[in-house]
C-alpha atoms as a PDB file:
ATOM      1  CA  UNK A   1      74.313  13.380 -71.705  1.00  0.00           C
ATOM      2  CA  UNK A   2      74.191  16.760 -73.532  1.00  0.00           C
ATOM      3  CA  UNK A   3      70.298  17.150 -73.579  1.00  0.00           C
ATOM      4  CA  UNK A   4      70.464  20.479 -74.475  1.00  0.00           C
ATOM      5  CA  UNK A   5      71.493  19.403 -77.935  1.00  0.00           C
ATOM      6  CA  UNK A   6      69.040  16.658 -78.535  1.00  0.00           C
ATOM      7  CA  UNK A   7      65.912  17.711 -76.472  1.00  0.00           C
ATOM      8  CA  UNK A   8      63.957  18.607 -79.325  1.00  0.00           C
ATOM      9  CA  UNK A   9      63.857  14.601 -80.352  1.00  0.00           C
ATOM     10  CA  UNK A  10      61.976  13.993 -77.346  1.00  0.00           C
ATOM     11  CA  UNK A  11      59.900  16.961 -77.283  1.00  0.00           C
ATOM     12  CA  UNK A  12      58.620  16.274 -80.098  1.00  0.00           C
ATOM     13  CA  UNK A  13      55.770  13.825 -78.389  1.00  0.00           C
ATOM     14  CA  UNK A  14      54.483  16.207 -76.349  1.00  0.00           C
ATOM     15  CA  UNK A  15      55.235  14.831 -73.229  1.00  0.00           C
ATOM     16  CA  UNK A  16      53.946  16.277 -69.472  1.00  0.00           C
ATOM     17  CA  UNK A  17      56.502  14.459 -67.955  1.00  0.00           C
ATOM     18  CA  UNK A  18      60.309  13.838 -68.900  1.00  0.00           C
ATOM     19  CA  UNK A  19      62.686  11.407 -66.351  1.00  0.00           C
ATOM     20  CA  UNK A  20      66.374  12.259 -68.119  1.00  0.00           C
ATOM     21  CA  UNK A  21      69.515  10.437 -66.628  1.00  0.00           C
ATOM     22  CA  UNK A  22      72.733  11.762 -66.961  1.00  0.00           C
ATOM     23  CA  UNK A  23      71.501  15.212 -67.703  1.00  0.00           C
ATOM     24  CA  UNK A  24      73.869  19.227 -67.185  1.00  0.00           C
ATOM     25  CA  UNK A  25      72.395  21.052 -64.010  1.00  0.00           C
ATOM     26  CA  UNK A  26      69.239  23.414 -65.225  1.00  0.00           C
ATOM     27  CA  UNK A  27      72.001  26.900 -65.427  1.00  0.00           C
ATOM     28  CA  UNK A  28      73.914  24.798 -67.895  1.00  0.00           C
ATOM     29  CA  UNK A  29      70.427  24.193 -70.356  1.00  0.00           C
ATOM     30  CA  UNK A  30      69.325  26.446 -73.202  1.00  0.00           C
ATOM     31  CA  UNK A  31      66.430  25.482 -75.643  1.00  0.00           C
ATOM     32  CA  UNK A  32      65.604  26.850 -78.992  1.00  0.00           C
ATOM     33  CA  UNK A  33      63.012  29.672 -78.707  1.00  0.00           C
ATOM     34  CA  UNK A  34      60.553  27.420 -80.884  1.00  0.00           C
ATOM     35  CA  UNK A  35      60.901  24.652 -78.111  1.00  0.00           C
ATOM     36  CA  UNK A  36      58.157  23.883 -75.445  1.00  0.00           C
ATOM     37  CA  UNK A  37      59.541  25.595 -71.750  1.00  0.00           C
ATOM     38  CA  UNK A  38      58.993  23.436 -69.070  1.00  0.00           C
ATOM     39  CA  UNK A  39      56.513  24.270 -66.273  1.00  0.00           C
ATOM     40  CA  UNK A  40      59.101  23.126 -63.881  1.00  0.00           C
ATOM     41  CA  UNK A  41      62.485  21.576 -64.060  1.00  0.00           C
ATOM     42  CA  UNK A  42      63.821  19.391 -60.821  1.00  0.00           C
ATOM     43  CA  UNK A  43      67.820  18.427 -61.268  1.00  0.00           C
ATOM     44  CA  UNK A  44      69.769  15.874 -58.320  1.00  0.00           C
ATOM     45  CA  UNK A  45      73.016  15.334 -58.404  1.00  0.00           C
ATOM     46  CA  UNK A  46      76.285  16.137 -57.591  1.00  0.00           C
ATOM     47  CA  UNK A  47      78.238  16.202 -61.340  1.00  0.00           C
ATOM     48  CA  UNK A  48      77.232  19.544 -62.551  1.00  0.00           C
ATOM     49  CA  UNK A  49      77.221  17.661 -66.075  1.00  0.00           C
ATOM     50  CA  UNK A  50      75.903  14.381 -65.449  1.00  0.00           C
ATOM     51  CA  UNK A  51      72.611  14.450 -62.759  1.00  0.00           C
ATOM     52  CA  UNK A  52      69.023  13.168 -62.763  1.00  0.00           C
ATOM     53  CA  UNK A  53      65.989  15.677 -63.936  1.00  0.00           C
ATOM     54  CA  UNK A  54      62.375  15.902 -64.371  1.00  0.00           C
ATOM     55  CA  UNK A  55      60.550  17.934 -66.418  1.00  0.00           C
ATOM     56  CA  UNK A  56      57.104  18.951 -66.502  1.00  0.00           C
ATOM     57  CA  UNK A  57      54.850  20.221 -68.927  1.00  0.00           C
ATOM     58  CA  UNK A  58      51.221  21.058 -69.952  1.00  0.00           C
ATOM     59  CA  UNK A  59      50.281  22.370 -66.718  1.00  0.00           C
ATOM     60  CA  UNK A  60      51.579  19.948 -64.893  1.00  0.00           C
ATOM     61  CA  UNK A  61      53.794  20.397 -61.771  1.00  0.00           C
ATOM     62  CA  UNK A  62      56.509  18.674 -59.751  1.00  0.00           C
ATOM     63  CA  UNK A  63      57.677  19.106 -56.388  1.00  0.00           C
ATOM     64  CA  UNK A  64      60.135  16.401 -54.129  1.00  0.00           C
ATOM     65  CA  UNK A  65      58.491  15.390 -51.426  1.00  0.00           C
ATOM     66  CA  UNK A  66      59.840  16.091 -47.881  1.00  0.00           C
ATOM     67  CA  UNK A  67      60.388  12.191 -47.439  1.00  0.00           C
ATOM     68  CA  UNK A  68      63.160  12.896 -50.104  1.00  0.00           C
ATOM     69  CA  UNK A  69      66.673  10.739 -48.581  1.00  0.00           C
ATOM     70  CA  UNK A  70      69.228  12.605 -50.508  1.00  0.00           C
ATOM     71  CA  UNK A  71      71.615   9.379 -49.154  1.00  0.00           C
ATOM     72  CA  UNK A  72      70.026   7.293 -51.788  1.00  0.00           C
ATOM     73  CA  UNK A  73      70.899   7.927 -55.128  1.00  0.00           C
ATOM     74  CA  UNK A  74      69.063   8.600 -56.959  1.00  0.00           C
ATOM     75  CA  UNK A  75      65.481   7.784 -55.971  1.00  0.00           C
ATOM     76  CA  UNK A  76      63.694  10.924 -55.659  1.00  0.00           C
ATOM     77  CA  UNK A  77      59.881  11.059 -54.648  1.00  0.00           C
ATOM     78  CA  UNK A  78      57.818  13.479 -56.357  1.00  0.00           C
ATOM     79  CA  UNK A  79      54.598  14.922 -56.026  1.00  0.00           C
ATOM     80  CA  UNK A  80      52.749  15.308 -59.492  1.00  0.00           C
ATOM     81  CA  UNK A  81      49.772  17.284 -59.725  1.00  0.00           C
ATOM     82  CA  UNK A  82      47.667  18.927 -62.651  1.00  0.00           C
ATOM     83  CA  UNK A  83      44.210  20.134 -63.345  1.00  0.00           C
ATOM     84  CA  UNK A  84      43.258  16.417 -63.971  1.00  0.00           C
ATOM     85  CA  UNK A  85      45.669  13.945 -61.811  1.00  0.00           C
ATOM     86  CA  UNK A  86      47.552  13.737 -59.078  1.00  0.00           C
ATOM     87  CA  UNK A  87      49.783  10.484 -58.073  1.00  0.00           C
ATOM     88  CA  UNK A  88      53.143  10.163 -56.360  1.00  0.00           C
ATOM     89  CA  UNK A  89      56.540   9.504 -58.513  1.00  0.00           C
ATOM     90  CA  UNK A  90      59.673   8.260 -57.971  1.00  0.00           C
ATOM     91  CA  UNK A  91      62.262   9.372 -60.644  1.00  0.00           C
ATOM     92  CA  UNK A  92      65.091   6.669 -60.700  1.00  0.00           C
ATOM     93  CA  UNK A  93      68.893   7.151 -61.894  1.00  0.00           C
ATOM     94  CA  UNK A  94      70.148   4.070 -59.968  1.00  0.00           C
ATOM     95  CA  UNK A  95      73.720   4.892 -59.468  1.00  0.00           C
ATOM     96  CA  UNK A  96      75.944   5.610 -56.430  1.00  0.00           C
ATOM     97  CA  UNK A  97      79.413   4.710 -56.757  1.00  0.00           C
ATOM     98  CA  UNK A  98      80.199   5.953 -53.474  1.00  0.00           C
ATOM     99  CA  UNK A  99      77.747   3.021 -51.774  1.00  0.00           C
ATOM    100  CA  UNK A 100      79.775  -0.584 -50.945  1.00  0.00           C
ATOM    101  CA  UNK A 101      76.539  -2.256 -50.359  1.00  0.00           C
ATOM    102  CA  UNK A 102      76.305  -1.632 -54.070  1.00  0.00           C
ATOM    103  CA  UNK A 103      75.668   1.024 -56.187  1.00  0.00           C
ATOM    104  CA  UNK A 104      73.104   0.446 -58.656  1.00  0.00           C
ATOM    105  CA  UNK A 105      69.769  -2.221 -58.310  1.00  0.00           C
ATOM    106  CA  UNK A 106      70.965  -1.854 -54.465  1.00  0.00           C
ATOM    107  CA  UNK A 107      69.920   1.580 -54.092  1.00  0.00           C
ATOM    108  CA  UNK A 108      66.282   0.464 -55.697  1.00  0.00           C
ATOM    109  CA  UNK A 109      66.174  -2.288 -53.035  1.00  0.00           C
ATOM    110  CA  UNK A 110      66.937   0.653 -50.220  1.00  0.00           C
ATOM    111  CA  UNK A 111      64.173   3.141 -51.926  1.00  0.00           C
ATOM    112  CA  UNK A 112      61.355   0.457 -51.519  1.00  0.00           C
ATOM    113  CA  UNK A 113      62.409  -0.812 -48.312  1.00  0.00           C
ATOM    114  CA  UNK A 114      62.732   2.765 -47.126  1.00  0.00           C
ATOM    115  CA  UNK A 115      59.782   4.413 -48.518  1.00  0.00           C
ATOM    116  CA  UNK A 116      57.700   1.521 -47.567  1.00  0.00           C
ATOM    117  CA  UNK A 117      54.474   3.793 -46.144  1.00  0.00           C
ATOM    118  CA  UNK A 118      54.336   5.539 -49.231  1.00  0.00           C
ATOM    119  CA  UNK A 119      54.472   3.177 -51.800  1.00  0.00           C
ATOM    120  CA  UNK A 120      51.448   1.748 -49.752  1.00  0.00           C
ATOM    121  CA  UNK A 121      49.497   4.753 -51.047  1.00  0.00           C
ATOM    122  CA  UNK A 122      47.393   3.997 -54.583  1.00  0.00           C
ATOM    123  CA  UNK A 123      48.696   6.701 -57.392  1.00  0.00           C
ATOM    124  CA  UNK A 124      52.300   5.126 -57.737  1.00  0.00           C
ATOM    125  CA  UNK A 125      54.727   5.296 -60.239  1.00  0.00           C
ATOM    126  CA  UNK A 126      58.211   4.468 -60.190  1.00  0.00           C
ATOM    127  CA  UNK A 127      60.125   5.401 -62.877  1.00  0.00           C
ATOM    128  CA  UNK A 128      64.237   5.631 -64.834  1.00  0.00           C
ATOM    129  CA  UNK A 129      66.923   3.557 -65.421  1.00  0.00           C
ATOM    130  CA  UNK A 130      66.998   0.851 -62.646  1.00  0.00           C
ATOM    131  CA  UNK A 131      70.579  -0.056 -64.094  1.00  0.00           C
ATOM    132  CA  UNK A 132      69.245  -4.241 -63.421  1.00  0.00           C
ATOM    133  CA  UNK A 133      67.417  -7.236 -65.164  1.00  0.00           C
ATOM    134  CA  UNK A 134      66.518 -10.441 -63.889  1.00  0.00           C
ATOM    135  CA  UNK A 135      69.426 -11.779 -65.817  1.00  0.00           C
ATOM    136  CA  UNK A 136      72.374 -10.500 -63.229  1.00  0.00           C
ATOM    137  CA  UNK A 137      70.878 -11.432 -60.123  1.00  0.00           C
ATOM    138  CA  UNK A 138      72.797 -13.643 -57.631  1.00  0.00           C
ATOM    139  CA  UNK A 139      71.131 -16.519 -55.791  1.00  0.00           C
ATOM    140  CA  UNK A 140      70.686 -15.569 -52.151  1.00  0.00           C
ATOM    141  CA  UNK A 141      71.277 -12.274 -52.754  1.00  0.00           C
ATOM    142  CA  UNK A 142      68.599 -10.195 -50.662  1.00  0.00           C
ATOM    143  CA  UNK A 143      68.758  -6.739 -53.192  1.00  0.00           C
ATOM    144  CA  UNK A 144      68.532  -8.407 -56.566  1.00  0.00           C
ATOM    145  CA  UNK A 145      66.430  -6.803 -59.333  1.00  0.00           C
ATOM    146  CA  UNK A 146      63.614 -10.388 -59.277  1.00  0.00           C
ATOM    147  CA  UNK A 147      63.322  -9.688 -55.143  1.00  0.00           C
ATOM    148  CA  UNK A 148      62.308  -5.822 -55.780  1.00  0.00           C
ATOM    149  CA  UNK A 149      59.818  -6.909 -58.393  1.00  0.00           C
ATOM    150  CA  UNK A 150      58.247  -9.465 -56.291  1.00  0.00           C
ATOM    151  CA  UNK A 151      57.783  -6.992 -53.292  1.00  0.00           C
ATOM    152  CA  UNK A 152      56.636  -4.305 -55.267  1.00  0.00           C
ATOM    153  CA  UNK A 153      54.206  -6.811 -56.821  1.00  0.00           C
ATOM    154  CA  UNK A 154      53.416  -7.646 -52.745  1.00  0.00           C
ATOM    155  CA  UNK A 155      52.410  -3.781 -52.657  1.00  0.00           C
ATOM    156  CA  UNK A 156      50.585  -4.109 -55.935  1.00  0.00           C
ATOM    157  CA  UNK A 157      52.619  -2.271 -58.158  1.00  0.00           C
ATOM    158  CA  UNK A 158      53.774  -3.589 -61.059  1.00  0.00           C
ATOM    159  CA  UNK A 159      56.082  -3.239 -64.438  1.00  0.00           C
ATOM    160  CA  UNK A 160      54.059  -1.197 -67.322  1.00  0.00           C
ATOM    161  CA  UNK A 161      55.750  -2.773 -69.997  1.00  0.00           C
ATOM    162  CA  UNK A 162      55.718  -6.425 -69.068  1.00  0.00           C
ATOM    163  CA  UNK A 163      52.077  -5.911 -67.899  1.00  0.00           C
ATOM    164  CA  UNK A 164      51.374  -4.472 -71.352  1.00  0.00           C
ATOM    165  CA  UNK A 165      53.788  -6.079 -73.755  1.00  0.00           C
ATOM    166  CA  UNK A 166      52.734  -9.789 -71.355  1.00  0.00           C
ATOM    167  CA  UNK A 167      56.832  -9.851 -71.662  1.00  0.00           C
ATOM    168  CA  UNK A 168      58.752 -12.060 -68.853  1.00  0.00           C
ATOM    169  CA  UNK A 169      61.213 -10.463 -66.696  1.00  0.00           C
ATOM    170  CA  UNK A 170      64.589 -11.398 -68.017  1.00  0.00           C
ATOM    171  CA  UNK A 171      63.546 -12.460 -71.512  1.00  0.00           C
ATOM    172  CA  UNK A 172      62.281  -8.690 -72.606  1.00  0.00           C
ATOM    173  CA  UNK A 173      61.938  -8.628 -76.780  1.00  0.00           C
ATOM    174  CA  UNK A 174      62.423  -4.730 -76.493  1.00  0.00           C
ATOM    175  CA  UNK A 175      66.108  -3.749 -75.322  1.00  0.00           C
ATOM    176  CA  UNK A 176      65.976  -0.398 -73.619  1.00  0.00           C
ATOM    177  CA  UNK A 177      69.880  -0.193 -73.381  1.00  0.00           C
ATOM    178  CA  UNK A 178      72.792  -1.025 -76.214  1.00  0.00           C
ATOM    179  CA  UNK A 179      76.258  -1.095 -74.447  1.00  0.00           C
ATOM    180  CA  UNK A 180      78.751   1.055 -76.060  1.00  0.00           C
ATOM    181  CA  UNK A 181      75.749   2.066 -79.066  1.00  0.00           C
ATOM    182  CA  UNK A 182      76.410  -1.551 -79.859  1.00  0.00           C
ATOM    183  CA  UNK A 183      73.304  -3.407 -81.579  1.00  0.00           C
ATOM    184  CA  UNK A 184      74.736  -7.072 -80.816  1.00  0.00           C
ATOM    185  CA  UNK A 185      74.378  -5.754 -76.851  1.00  0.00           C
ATOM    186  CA  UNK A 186      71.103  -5.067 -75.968  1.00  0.00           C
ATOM    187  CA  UNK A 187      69.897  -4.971 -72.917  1.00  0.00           C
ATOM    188  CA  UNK A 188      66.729  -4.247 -70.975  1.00  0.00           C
ATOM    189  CA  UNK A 189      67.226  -2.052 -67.666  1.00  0.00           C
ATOM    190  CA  UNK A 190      64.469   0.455 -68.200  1.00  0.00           C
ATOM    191  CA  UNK A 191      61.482   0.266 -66.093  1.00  0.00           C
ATOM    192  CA  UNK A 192      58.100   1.946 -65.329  1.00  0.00           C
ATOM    193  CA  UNK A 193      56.095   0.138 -62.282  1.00  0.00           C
ATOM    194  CA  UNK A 194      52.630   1.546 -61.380  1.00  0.00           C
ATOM    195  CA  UNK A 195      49.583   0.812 -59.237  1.00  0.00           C
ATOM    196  CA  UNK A 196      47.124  -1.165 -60.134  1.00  0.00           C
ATOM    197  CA  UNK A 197      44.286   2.310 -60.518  1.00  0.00           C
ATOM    198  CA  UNK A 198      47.518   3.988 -63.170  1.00  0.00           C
ATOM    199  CA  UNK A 199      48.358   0.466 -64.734  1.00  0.00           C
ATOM    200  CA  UNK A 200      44.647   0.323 -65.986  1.00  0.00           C
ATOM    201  CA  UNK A 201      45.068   3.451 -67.339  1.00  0.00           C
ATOM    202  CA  UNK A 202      47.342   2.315 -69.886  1.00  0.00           C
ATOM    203  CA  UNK A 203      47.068   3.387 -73.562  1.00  0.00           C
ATOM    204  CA  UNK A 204      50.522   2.698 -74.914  1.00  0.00           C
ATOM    205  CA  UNK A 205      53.943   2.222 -73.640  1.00  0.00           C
ATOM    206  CA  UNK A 206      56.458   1.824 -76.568  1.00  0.00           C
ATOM    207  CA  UNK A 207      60.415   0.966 -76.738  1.00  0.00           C
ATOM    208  CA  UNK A 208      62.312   3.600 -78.747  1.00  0.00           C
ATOM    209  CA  UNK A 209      63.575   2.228 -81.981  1.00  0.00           C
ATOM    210  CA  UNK A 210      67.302   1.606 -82.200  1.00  0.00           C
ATOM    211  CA  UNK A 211      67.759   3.154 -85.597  1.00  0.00           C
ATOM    212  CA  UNK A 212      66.246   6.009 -84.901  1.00  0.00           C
ATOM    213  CA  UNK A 213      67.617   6.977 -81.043  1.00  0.00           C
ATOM    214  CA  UNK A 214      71.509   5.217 -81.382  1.00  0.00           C
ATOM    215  CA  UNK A 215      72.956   8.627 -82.269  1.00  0.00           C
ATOM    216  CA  UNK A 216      71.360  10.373 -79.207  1.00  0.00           C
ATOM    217  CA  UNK A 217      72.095   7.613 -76.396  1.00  0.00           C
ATOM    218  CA  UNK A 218      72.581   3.940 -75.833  1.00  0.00           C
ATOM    219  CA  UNK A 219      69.792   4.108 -73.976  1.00  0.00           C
ATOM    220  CA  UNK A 220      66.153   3.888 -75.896  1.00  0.00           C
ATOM    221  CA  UNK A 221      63.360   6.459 -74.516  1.00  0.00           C
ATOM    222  CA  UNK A 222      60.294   4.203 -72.551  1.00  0.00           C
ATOM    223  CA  UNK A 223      57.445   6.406 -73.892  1.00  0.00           C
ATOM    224  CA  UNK A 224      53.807   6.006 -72.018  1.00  0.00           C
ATOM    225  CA  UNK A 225      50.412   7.599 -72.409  1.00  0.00           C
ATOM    226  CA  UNK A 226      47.458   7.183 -69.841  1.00  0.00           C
ATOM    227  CA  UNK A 227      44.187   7.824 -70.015  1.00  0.00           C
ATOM    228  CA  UNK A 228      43.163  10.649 -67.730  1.00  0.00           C
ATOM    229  CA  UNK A 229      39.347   9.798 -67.757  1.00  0.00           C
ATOM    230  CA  UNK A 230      38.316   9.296 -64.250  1.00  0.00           C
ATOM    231  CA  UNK A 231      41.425   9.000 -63.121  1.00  0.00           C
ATOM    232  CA  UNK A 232      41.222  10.870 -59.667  1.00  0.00           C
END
């Protein structure tokens, strides 16, 4: 929360595109006049305080695809274009406490299941806090977090940082979350799952360090760069 106040941490990579849960609506935002503008700034959510953006910078620009089912929340497909690239992402705040099938990994499962033609497409990234790991899941549960990573591995997407790190799901040596700022409760619930033509595109894809991030969120920045040499 409060971004505003702690964007400058972040900008400080340099990034073309920012994913920031639990972030104030765009008219509640003010940057420094030394800070990078955004080329465009996309905000969902209904909490004027507490929503889902996306940022883009260095020429590169964002729109939500038509596709967009403003009933799940929040899952929100986005075209990405630039000079250089162009690929298809799906910014992910998994959270809808109004939803009794379930309000978190559930609305995941209903994103894939529902934008099933596009995640056919190659130029896929789905990316944000998936609220889930391997280690919650229920036997014969249908929408657990290991039955979303197997179909999206069907589709031939898979997770950047287990792909890169060669981590296991459920036994992750980077925690991406810390309950309550706590070190003694890490967690890993942060994801980035790409196609196979982005995945090999990989140059780095880091874990925020604890000590550094803990005073602006329990929840540990999942930095990637790609190579954009013959990438379209």
């Amino acid at each position: 929360m409060a971004f505003r106040k702690k964007a400058h941490f972040i900008l400080a990579h340099n990034p073309d595109i920012l994913v920031i849960q639990e972030c104030e609506h765009p008219d509640k935002l003010f940057f420094s006049d030394d800070a990078t503008k955004p080329t465009n700034i996309l905000w969902f959510g209904q909490n004027l305080n507490k929503g889902l953006a996306v940022f883009s910078y260095n020429n590169f620009h964002i729109i939500p695809l038509e596709d967009h089912n403003e009933n799940i929340r929040h899952v929100i497909p986005i075209s990405v274009t630039s000079p250089e690239i162009d690929f298809n992402m799906f910014a992910i705040w998994a959270n809808n406490p109004l939803d009794i099938e379930g309000a978190y990994i559930e609305q995941v499962w209903k994103a894939v299941t529902y934008y099933d033609k596009l995640l056919i497409n190659t130029k896929t990234i789905l990316i944000g806090d998936f609220n889930s790991n391997r280690i919650w899941d229920r036997k014969g549960r249908l929408n657990n977090h290991e039955n979303i990573v197997n179909l999206l591995e069907q589709k031939g997407i898979h997770s950047t940082y287990h792909f890169h790190h060669k981590q296991l799901q459920g036994l992750e040596a980077h925690p991406t979350f810390y309950m309550y700022r706590h070190e003694n409760k890490p967690y890993h619930i942060d994801y980035c799952f790409a196609s196979k033509d982005i995945m090999s595109k990989i140059e780095t894809c880091t874990v925020g360090d604890y000590y550094f991030w803990k005073t602006c969120s329990d929840h540990m920045p999942l930095i990637l760069t790609f190579s954009l040499h013959n990438f379209r």
